[in-house]
PDB file of N, CA and C in Angstrom:
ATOM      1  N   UNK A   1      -2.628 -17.072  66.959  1.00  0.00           N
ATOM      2  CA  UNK A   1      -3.083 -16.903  68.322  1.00  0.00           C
ATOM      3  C   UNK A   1      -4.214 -17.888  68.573  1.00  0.00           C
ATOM      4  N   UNK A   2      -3.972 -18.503  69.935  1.00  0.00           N
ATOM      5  CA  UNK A   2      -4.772 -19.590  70.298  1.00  0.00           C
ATOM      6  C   UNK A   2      -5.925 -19.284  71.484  1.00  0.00           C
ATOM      7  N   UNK A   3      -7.429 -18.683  70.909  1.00  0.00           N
ATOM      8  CA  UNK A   3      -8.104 -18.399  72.432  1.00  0.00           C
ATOM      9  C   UNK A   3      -9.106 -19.273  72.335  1.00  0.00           C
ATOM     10  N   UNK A   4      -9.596 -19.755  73.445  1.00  0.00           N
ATOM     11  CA  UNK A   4     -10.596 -20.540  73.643  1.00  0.00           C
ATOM     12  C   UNK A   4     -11.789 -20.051  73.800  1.00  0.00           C
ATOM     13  N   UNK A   5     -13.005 -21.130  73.620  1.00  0.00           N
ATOM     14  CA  UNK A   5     -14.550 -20.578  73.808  1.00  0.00           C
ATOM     15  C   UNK A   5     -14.832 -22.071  74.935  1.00  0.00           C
ATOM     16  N   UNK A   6     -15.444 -21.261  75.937  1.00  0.00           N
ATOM     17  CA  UNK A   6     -15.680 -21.926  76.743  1.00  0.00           C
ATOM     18  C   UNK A   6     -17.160 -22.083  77.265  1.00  0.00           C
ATOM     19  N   UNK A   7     -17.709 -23.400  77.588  1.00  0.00           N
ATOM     20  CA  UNK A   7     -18.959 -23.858  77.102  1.00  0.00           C
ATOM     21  C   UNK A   7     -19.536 -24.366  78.948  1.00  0.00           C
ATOM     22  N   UNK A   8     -20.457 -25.041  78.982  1.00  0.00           N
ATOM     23  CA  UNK A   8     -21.076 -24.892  80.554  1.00  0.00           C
ATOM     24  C   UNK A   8     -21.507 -26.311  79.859  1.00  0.00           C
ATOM     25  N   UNK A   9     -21.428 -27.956  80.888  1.00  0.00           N
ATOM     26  CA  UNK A   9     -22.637 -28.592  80.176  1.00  0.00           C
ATOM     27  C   UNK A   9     -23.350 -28.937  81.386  1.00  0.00           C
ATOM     28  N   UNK A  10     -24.776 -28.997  81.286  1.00  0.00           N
ATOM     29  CA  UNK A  10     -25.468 -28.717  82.116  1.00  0.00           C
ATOM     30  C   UNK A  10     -26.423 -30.184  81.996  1.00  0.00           C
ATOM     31  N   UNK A  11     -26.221 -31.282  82.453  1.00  0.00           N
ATOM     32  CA  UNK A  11     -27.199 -32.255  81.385  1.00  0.00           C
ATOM     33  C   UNK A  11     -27.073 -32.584  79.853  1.00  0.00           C
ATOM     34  N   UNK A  12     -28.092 -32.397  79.266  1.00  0.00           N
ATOM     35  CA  UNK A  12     -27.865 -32.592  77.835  1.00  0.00           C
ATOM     36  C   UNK A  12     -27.413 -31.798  76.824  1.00  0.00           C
ATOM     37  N   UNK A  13     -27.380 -30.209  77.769  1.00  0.00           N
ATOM     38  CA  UNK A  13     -27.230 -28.812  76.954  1.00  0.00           C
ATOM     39  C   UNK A  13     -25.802 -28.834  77.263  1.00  0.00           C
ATOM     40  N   UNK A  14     -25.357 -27.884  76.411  1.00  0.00           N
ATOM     41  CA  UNK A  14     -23.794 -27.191  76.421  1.00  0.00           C
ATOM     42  C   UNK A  14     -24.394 -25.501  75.938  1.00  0.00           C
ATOM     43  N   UNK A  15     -23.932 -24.804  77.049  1.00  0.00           N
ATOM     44  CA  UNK A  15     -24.229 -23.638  76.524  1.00  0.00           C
ATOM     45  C   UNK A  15     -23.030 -23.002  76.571  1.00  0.00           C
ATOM     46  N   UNK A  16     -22.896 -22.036  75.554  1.00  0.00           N
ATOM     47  CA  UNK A  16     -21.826 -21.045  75.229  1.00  0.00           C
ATOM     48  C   UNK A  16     -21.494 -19.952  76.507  1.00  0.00           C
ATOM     49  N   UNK A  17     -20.512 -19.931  76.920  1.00  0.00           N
ATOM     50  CA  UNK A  17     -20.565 -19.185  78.227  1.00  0.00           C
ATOM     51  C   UNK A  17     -19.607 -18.005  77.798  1.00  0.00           C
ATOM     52  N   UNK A  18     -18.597 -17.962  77.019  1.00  0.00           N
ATOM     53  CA  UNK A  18     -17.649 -16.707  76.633  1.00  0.00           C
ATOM     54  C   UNK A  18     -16.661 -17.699  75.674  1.00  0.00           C
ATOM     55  N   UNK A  19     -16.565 -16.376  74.478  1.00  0.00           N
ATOM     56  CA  UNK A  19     -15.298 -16.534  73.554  1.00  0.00           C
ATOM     57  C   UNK A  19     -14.052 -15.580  73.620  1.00  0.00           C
ATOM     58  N   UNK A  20     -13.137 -16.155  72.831  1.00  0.00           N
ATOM     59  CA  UNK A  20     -11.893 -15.353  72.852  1.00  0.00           C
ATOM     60  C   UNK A  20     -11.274 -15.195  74.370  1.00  0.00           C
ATOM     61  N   UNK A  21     -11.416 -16.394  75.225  1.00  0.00           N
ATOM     62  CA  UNK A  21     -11.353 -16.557  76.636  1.00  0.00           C
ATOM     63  C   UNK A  21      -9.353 -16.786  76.076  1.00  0.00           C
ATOM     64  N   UNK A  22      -8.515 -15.815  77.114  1.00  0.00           N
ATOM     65  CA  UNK A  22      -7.179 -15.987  76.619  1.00  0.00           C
ATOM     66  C   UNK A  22      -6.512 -16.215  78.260  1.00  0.00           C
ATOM     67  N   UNK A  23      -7.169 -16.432  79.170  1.00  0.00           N
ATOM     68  CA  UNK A  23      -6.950 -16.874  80.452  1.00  0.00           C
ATOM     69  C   UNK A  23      -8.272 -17.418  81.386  1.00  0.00           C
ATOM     70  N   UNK A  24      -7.585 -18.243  81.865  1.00  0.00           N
ATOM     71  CA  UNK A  24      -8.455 -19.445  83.096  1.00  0.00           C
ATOM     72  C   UNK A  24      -8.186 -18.977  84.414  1.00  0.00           C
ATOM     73  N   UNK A  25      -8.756 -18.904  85.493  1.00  0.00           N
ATOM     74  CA  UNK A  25      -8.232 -18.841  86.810  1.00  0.00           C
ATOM     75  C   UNK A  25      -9.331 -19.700  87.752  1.00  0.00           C
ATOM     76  N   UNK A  26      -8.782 -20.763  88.197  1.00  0.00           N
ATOM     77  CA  UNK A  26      -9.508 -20.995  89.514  1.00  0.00           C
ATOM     78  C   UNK A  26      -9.743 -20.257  90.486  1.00  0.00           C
ATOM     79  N   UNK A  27     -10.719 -20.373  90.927  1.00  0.00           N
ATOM     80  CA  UNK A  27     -11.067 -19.728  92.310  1.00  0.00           C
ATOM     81  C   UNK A  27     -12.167 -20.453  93.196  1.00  0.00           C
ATOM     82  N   UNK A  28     -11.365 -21.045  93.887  1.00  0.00           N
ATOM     83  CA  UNK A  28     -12.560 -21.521  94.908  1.00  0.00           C
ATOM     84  C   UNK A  28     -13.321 -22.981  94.633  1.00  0.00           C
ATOM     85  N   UNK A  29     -14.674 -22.501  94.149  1.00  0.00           N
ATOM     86  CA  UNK A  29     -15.463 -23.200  93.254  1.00  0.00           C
ATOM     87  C   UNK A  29     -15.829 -23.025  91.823  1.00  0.00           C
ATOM     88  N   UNK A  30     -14.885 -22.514  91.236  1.00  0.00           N
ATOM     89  CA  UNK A  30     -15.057 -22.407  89.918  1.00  0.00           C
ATOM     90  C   UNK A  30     -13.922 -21.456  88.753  1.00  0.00           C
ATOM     91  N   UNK A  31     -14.837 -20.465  88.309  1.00  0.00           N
ATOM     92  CA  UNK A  31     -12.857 -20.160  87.034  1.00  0.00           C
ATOM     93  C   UNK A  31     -13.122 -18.722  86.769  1.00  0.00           C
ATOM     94  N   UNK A  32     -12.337 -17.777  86.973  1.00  0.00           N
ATOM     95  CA  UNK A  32     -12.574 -16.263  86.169  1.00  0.00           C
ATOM     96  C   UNK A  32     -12.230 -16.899  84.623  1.00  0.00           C
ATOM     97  N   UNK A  33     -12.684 -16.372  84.145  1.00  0.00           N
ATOM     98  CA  UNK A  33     -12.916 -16.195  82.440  1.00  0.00           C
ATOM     99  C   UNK A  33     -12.257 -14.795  82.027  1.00  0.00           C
ATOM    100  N   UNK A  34     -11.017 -14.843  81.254  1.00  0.00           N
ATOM    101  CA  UNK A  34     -10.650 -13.351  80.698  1.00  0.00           C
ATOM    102  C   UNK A  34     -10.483 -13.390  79.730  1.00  0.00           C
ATOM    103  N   UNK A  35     -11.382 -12.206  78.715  1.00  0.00           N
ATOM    104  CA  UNK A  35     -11.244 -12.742  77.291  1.00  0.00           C
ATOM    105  C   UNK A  35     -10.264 -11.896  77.029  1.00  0.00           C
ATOM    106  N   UNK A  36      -9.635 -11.749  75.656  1.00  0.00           N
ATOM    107  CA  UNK A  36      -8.840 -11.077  75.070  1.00  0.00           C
ATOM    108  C   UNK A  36      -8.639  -9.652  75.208  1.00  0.00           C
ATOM    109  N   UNK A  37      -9.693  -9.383  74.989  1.00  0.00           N
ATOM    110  CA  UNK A  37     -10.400  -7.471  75.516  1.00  0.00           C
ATOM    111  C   UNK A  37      -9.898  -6.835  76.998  1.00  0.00           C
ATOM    112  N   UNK A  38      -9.945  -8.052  77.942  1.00  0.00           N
ATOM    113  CA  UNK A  38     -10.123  -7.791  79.230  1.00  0.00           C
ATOM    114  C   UNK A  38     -11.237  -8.075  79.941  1.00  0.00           C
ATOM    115  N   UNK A  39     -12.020  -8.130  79.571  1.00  0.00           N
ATOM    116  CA  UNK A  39     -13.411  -8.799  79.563  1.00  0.00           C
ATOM    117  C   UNK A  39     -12.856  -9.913  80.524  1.00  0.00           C
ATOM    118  N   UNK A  40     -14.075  -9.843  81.645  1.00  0.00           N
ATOM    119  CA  UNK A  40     -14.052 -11.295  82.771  1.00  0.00           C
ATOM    120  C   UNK A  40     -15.264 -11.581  82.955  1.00  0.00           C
ATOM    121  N   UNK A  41     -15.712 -13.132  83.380  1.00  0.00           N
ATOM    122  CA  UNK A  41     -16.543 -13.734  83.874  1.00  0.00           C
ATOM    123  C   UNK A  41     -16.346 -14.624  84.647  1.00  0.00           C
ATOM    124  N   UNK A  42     -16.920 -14.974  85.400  1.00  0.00           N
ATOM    125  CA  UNK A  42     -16.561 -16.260  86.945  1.00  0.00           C
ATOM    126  C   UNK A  42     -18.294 -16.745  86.419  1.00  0.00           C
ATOM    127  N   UNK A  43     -17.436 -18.367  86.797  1.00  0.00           N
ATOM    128  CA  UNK A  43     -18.147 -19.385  86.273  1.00  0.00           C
ATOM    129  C   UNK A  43     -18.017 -20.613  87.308  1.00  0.00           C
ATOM    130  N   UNK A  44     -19.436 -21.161  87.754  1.00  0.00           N
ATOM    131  CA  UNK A  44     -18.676 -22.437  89.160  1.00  0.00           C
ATOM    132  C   UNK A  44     -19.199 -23.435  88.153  1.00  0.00           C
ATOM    133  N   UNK A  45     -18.011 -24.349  88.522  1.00  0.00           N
ATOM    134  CA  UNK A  45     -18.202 -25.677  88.014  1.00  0.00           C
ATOM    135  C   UNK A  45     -16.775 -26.001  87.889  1.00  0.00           C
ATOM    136  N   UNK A  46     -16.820 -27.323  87.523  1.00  0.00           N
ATOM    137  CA  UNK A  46     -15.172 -28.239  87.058  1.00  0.00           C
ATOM    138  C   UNK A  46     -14.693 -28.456  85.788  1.00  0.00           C
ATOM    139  N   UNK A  47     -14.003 -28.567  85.205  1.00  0.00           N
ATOM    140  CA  UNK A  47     -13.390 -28.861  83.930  1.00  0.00           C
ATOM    141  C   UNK A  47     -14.039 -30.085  83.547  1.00  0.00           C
ATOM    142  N   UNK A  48     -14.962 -30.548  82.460  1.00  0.00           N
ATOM    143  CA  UNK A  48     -15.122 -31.525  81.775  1.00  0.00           C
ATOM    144  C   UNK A  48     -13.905 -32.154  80.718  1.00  0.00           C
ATOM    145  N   UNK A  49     -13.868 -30.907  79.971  1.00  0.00           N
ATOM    146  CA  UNK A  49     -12.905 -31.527  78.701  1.00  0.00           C
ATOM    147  C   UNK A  49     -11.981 -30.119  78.584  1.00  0.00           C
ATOM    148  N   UNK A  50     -10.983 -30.225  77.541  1.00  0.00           N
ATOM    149  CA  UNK A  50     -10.140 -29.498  77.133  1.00  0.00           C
ATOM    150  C   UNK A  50      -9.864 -29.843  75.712  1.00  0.00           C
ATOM    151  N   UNK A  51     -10.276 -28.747  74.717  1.00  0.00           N
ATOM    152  CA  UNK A  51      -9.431 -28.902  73.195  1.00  0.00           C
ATOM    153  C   UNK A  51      -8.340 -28.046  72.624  1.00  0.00           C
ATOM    154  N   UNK A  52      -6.980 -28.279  72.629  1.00  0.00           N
ATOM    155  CA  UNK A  52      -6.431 -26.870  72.531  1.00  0.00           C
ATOM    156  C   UNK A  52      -6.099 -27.514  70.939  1.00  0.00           C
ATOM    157  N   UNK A  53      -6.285 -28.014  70.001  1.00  0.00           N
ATOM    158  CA  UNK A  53      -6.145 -28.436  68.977  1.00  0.00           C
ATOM    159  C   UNK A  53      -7.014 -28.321  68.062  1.00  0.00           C
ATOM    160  N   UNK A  54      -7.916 -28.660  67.934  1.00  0.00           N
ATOM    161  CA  UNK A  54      -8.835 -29.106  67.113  1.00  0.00           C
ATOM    162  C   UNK A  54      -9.745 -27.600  67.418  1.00  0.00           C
ATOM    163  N   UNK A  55     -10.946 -27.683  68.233  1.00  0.00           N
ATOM    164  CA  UNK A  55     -11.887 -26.851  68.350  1.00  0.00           C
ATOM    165  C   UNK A  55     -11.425 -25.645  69.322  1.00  0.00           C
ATOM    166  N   UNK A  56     -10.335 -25.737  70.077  1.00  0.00           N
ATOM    167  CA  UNK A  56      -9.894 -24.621  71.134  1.00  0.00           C
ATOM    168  C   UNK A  56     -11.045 -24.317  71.855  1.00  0.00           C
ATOM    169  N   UNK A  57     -11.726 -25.807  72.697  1.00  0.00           N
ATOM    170  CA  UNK A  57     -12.976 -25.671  73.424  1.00  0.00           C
ATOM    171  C   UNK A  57     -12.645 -25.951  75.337  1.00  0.00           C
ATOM    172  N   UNK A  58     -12.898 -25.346  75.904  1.00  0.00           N
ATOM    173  CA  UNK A  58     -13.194 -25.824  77.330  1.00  0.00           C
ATOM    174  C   UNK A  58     -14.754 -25.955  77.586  1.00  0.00           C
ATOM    175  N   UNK A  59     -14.447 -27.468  77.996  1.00  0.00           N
ATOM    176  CA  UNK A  59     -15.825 -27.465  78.740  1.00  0.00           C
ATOM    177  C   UNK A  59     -16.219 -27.876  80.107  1.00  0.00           C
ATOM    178  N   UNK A  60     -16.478 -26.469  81.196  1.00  0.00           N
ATOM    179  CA  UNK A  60     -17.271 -26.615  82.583  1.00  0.00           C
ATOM    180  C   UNK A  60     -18.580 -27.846  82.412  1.00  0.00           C
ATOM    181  N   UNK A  61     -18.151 -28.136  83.890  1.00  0.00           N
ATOM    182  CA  UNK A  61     -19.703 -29.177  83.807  1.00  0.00           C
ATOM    183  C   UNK A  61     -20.295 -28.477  85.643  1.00  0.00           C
ATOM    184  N   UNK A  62     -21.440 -28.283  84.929  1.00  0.00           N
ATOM    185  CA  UNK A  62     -22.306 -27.641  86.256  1.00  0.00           C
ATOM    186  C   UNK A  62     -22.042 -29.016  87.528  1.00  0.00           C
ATOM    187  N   UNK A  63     -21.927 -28.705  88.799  1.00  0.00           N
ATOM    188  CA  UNK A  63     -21.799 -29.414  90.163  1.00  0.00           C
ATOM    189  C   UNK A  63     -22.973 -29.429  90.428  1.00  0.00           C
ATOM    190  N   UNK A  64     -23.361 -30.984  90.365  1.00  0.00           N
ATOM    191  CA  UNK A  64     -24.763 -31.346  90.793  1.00  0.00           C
ATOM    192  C   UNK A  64     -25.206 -31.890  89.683  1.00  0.00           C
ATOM    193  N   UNK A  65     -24.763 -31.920  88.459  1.00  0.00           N
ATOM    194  CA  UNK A  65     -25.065 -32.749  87.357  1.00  0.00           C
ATOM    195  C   UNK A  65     -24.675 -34.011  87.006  1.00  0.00           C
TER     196      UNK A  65
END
């Protein structure tokens, strides 16, 4: 099983925003976050990167950075 941890970069930081994220959803200006549990978070910003290989990382980049 493949879940992602999805990260915020904000400038020079990358902060950890949620793991075991097993769905993405746009909305609007930004993404619900659903982890495995059921667990959600909404997050604004755009897709920087994507790893579904290596690190299984998404990374948001804050708007305005």
């Amino acid at each position: 099983m493949c879940l992602s941890t999805v990260y915020i970069q904000s400038k020079d930081r990358r902060i950890k925003v949620m793991q075991d994220v097993a769905q993405m959803e746009y909305d609007q200006d930004g993404y619900l976050l659903i982890g495995l549990l059921g667990d959600q978070k909404f997050v604004k910003g755009t897709i920087k990167s994507v790893d579904f290989v290596d690190d299984h990382t998404v990374v948001l980049e804050k708007e305005g950075d």
